[in-house]
PDB file of N, CA and C in Angstrom:
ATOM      1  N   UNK A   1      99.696  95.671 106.399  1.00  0.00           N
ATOM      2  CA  UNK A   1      98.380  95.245 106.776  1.00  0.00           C
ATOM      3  C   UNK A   1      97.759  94.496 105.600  1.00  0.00           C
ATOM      4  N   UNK A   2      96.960  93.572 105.516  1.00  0.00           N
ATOM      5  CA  UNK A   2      96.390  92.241 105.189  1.00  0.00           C
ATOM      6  C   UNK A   2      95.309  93.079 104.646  1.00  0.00           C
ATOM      7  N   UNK A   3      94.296  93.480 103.662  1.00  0.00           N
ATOM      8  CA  UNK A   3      92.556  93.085 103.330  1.00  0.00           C
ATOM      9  C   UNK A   3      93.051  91.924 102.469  1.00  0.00           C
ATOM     10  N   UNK A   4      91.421  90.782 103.346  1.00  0.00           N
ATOM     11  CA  UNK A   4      90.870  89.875 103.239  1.00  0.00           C
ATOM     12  C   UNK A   4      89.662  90.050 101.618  1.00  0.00           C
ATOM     13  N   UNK A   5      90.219  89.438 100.709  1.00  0.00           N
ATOM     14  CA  UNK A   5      89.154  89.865  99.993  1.00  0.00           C
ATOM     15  C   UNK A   5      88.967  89.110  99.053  1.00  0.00           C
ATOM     16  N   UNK A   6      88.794  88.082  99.322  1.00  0.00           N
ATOM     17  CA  UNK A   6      88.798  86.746  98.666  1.00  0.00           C
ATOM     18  C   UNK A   6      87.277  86.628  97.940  1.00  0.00           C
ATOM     19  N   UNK A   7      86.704  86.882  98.406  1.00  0.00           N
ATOM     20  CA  UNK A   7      85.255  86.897  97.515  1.00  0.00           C
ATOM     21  C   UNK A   7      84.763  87.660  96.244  1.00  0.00           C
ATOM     22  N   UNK A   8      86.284  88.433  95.889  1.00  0.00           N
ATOM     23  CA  UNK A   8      85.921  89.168  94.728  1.00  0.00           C
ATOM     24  C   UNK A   8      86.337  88.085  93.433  1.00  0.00           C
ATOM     25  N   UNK A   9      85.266  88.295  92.663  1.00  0.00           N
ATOM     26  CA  UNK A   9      85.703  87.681  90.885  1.00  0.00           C
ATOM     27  C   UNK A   9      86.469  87.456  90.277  1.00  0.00           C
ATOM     28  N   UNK A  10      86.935  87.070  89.137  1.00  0.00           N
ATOM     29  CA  UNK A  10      88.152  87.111  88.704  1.00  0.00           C
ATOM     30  C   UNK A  10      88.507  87.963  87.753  1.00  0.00           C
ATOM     31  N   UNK A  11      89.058  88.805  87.429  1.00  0.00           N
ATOM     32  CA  UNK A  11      88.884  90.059  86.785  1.00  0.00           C
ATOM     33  C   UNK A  11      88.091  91.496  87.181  1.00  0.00           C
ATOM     34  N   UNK A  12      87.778  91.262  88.262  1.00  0.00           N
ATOM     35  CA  UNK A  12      87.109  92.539  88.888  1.00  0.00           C
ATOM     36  C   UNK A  12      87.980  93.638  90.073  1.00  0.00           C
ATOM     37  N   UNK A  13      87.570  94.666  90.148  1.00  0.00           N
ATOM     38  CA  UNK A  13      87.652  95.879  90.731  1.00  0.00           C
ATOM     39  C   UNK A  13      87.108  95.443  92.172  1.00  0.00           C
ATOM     40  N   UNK A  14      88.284  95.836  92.924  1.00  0.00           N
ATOM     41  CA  UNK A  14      88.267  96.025  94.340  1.00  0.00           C
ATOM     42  C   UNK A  14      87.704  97.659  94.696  1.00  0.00           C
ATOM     43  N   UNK A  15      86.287  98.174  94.880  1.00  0.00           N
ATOM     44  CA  UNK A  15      85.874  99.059  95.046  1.00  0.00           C
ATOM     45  C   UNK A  15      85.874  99.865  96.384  1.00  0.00           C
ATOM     46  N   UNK A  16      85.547 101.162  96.875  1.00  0.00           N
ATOM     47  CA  UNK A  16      85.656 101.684  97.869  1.00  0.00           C
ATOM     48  C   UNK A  16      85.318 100.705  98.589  1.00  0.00           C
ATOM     49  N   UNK A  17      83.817 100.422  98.729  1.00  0.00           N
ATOM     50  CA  UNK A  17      83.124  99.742  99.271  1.00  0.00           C
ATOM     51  C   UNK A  17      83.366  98.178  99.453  1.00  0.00           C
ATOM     52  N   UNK A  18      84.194  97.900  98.875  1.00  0.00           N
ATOM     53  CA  UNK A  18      84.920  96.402  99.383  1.00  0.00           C
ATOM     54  C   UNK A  18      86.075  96.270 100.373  1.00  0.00           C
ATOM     55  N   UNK A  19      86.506  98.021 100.308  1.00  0.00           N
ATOM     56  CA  UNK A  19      87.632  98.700 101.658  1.00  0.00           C
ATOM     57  C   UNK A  19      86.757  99.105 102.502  1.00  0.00           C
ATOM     58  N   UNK A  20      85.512  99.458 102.122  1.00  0.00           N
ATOM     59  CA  UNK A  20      85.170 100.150 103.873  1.00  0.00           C
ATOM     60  C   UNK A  20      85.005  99.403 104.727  1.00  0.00           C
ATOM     61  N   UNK A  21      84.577  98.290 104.652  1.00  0.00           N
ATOM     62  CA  UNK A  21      84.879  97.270 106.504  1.00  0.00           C
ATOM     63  C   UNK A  21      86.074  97.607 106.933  1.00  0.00           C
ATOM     64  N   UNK A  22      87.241  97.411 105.859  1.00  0.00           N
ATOM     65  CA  UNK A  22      88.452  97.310 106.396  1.00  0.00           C
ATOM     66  C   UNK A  22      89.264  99.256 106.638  1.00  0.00           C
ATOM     67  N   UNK A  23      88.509 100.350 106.668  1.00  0.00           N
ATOM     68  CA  UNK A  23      88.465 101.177 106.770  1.00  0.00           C
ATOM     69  C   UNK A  23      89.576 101.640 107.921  1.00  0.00           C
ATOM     70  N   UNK A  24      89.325 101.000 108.931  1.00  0.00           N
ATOM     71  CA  UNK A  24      89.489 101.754 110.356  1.00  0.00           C
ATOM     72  C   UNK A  24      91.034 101.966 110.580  1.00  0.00           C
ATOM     73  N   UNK A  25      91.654 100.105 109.928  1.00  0.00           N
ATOM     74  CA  UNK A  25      93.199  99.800 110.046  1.00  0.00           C
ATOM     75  C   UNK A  25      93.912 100.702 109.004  1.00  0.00           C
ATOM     76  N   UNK A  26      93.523 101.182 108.426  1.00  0.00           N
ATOM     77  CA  UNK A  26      94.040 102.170 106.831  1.00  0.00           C
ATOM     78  C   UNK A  26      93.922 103.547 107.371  1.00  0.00           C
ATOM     79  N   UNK A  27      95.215 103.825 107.594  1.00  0.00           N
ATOM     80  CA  UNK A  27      95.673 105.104 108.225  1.00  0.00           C
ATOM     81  C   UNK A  27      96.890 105.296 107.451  1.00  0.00           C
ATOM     82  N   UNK A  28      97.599 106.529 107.582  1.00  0.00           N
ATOM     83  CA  UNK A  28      99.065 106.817 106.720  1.00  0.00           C
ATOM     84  C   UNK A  28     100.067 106.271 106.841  1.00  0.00           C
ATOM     85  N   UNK A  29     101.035 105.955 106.204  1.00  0.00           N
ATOM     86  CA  UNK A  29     102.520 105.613 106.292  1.00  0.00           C
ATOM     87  C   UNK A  29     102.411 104.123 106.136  1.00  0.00           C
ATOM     88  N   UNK A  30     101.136 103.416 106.340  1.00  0.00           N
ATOM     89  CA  UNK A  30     101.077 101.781 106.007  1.00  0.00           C
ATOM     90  C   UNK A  30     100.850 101.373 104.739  1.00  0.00           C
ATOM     91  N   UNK A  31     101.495 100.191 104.602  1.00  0.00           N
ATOM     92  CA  UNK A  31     101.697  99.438 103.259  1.00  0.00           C
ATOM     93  C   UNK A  31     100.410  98.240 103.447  1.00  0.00           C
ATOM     94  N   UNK A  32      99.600  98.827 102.645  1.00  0.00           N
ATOM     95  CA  UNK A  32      98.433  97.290 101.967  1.00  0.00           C
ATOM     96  C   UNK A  32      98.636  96.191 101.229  1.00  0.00           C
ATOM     97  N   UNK A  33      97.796  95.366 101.504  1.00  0.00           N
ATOM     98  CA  UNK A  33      98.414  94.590 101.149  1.00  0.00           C
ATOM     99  C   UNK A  33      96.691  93.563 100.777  1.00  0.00           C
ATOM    100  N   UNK A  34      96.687  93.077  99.313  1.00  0.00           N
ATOM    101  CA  UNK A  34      95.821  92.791  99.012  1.00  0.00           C
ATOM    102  C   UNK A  34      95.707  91.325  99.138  1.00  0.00           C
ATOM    103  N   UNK A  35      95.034  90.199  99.799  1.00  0.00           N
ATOM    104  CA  UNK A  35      94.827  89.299  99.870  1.00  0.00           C
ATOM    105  C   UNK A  35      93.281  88.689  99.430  1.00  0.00           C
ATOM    106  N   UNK A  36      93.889  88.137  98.164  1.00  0.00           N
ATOM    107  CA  UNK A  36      92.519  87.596  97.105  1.00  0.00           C
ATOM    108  C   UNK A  36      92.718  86.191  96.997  1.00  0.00           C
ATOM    109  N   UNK A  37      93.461  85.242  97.401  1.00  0.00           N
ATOM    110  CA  UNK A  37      93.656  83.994  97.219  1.00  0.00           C
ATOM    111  C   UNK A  37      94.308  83.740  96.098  1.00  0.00           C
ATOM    112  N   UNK A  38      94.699  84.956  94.935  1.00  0.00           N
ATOM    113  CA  UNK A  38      94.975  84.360  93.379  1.00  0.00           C
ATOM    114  C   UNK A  38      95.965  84.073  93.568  1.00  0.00           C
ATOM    115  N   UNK A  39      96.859  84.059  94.704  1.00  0.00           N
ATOM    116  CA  UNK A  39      98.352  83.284  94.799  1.00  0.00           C
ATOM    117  C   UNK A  39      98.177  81.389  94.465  1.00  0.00           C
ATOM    118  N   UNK A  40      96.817  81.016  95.229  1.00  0.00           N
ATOM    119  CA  UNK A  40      96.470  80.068  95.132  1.00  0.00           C
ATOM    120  C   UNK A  40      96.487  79.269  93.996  1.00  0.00           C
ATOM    121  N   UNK A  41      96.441  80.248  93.195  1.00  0.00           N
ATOM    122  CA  UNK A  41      96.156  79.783  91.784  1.00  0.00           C
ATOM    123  C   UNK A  41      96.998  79.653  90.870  1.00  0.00           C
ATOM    124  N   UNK A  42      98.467  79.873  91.641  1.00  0.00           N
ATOM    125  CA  UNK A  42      99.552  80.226  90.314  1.00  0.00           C
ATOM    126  C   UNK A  42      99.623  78.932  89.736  1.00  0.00           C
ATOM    127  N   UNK A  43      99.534  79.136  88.564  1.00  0.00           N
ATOM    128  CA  UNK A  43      99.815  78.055  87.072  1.00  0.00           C
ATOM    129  C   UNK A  43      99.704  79.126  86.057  1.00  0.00           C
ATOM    130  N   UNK A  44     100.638  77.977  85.148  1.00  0.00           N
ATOM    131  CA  UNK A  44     100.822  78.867  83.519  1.00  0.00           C
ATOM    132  C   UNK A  44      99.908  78.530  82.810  1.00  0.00           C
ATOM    133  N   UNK A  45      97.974  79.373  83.791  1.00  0.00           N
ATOM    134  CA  UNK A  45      96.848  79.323  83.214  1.00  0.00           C
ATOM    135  C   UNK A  45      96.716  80.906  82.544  1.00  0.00           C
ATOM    136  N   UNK A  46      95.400  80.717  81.538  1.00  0.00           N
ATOM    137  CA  UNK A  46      95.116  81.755  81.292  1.00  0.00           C
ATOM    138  C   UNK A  46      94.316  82.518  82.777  1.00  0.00           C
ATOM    139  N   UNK A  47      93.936  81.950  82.896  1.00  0.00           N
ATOM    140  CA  UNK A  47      93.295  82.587  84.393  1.00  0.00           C
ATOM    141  C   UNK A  47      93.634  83.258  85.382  1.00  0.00           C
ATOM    142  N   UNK A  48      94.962  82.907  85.713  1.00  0.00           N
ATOM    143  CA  UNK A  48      95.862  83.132  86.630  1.00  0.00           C
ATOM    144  C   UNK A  48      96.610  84.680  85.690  1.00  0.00           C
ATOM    145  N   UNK A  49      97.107  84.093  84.349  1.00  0.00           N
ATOM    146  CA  UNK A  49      98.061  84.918  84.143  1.00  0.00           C
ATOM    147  C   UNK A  49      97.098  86.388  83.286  1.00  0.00           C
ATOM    148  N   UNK A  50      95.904  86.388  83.593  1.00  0.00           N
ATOM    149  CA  UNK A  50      95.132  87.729  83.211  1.00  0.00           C
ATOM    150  C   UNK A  50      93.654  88.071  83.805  1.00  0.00           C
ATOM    151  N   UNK A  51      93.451  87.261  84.926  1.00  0.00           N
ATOM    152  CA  UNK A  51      91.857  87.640  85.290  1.00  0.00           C
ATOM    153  C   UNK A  51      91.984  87.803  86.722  1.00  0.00           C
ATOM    154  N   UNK A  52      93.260  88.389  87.388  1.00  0.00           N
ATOM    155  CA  UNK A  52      93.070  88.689  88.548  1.00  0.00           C
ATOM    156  C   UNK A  52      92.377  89.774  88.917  1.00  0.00           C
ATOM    157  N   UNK A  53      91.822  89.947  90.498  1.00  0.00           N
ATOM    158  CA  UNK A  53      91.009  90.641  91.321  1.00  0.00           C
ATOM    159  C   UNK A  53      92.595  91.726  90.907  1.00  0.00           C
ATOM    160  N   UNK A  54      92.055  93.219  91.066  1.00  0.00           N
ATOM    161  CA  UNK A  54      93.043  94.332  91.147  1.00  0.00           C
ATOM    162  C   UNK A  54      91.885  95.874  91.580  1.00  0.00           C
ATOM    163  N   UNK A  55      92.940  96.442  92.243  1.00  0.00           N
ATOM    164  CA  UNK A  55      91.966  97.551  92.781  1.00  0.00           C
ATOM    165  C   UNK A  55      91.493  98.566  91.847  1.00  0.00           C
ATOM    166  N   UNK A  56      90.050  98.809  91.827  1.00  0.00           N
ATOM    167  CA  UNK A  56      89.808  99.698  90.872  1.00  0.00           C
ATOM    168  C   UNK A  56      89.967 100.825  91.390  1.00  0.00           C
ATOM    169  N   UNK A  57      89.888 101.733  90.096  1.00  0.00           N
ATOM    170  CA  UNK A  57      89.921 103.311  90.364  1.00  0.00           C
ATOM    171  C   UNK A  57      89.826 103.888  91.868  1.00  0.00           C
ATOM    172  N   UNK A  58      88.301 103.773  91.725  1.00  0.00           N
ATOM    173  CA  UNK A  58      87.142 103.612  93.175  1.00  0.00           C
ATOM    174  C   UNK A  58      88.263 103.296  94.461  1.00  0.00           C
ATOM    175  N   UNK A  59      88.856 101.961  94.369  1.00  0.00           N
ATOM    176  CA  UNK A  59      89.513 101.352  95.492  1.00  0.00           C
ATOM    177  C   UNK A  59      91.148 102.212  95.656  1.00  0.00           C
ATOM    178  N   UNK A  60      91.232 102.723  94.889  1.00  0.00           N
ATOM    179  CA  UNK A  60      92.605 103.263  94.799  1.00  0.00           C
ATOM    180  C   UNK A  60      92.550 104.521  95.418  1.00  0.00           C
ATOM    181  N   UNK A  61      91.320 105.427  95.118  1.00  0.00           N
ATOM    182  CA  UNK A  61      91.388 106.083  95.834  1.00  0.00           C
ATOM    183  C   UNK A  61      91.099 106.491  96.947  1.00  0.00           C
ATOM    184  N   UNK A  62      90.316 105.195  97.172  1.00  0.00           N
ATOM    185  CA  UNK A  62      90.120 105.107  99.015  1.00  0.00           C
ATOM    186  C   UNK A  62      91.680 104.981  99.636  1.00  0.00           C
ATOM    187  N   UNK A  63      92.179 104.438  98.853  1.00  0.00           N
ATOM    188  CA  UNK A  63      93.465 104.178  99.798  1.00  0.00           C
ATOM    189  C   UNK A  63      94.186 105.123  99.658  1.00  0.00           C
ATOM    190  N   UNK A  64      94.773 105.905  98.546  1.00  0.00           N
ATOM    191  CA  UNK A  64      95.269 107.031  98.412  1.00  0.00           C
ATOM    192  C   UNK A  64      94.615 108.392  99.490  1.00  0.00           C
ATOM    193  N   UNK A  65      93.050 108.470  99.691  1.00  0.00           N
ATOM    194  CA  UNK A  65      92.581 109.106 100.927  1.00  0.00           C
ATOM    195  C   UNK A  65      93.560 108.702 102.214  1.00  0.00           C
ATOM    196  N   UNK A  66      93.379 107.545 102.211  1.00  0.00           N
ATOM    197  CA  UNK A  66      94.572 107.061 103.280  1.00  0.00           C
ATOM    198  C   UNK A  66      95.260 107.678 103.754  1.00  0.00           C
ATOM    199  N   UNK A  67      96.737 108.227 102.431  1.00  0.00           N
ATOM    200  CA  UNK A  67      97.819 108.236 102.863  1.00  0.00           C
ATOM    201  C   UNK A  67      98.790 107.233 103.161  1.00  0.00           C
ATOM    202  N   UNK A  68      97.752 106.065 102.510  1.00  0.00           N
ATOM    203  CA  UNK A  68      99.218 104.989 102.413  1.00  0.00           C
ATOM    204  C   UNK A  68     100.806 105.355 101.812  1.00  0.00           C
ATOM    205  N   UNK A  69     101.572 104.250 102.246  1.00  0.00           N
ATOM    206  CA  UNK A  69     102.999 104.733 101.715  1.00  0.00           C
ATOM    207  C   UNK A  69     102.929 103.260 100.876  1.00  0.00           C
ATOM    208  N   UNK A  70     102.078 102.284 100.565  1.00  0.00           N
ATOM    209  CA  UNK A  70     102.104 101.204  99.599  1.00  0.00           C
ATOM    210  C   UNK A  70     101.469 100.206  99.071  1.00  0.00           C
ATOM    211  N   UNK A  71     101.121 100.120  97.923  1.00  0.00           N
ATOM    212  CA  UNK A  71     100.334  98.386  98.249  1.00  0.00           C
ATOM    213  C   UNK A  71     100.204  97.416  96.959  1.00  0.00           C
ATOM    214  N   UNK A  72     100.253  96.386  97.616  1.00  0.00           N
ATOM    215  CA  UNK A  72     100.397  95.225  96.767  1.00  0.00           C
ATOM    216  C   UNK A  72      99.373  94.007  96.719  1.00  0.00           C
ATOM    217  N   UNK A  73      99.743  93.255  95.565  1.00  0.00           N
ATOM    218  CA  UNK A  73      98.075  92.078  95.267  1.00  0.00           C
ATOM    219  C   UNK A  73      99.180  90.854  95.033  1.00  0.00           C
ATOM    220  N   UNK A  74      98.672  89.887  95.039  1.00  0.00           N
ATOM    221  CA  UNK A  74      98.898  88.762  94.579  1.00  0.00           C
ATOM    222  C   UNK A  74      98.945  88.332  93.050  1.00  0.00           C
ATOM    223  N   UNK A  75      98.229  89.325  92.394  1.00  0.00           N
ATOM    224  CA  UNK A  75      98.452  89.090  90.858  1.00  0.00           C
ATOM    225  C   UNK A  75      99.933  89.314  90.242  1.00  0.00           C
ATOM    226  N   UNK A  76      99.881  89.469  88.714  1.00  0.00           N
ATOM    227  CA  UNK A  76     101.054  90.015  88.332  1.00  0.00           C
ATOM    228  C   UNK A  76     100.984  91.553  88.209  1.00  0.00           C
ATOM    229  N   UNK A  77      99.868  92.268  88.418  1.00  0.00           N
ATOM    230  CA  UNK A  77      99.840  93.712  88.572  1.00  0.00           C
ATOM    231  C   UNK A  77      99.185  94.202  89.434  1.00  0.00           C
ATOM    232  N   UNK A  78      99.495  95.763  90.137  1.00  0.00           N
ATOM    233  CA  UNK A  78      98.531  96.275  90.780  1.00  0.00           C
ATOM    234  C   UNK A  78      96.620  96.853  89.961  1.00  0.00           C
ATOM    235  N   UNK A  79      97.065  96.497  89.012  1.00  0.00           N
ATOM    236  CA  UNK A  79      96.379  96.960  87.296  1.00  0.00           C
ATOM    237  C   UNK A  79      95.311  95.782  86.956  1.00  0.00           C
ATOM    238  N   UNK A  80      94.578  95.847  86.547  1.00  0.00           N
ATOM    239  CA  UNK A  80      94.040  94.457  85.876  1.00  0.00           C
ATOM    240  C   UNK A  80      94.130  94.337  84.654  1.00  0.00           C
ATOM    241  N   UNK A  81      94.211  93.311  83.759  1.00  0.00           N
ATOM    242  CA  UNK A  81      94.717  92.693  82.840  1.00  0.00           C
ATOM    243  C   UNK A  81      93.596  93.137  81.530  1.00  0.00           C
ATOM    244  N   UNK A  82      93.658  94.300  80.917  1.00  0.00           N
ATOM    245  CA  UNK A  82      93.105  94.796  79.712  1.00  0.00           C
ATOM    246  C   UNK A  82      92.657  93.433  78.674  1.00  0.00           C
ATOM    247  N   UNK A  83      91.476  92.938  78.474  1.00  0.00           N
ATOM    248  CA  UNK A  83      91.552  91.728  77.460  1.00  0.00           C
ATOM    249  C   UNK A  83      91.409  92.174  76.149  1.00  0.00           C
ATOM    250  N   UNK A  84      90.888  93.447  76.082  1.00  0.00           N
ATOM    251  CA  UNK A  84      90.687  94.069  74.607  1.00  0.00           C
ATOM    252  C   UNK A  84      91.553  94.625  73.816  1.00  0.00           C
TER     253      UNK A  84
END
């Protein structure tokens, strides 16, 4: 299953509350699947290669409530990119 979530920042946390619209389809045994557009963006930018959208804490454990069995982003991590 697809969230749509293209309106988040670049370097920011996908929060509960950026899953609860998409609430209803997030049931157990399904694999998520994060759609932020940063595929759009692949180049050997700094932008691309450290300021992707990634699920925060918050968002992780909405989905882990779930019972998902997986999920994935378009960045290079499920993690976001530590700049410090």
């Amino acid at each position: 299953m697809a969230l749509h979530l293209r309106r988040k920042e670049p370097a920011s946390g996908n929060t509960g509350a950026d899953l609860d619209p998409h609430s209803s389809p997030i049931r157990p045994g399904i694999i998520v699947l994060f759609k932020t557009g940063w595929g759009d963006k692949r180049a050997l930018s700094e932008e691309f290669l450290t300021l992707w959208p990634y699920p925060s804490g918050e968002g992780a454990d909405t989905l882990a409530s779930g019972k998902i069995h997986g999920a994935g982003v378009e960045g290079l991590s499920i993690g976001g990119f530590d700049l410090h």
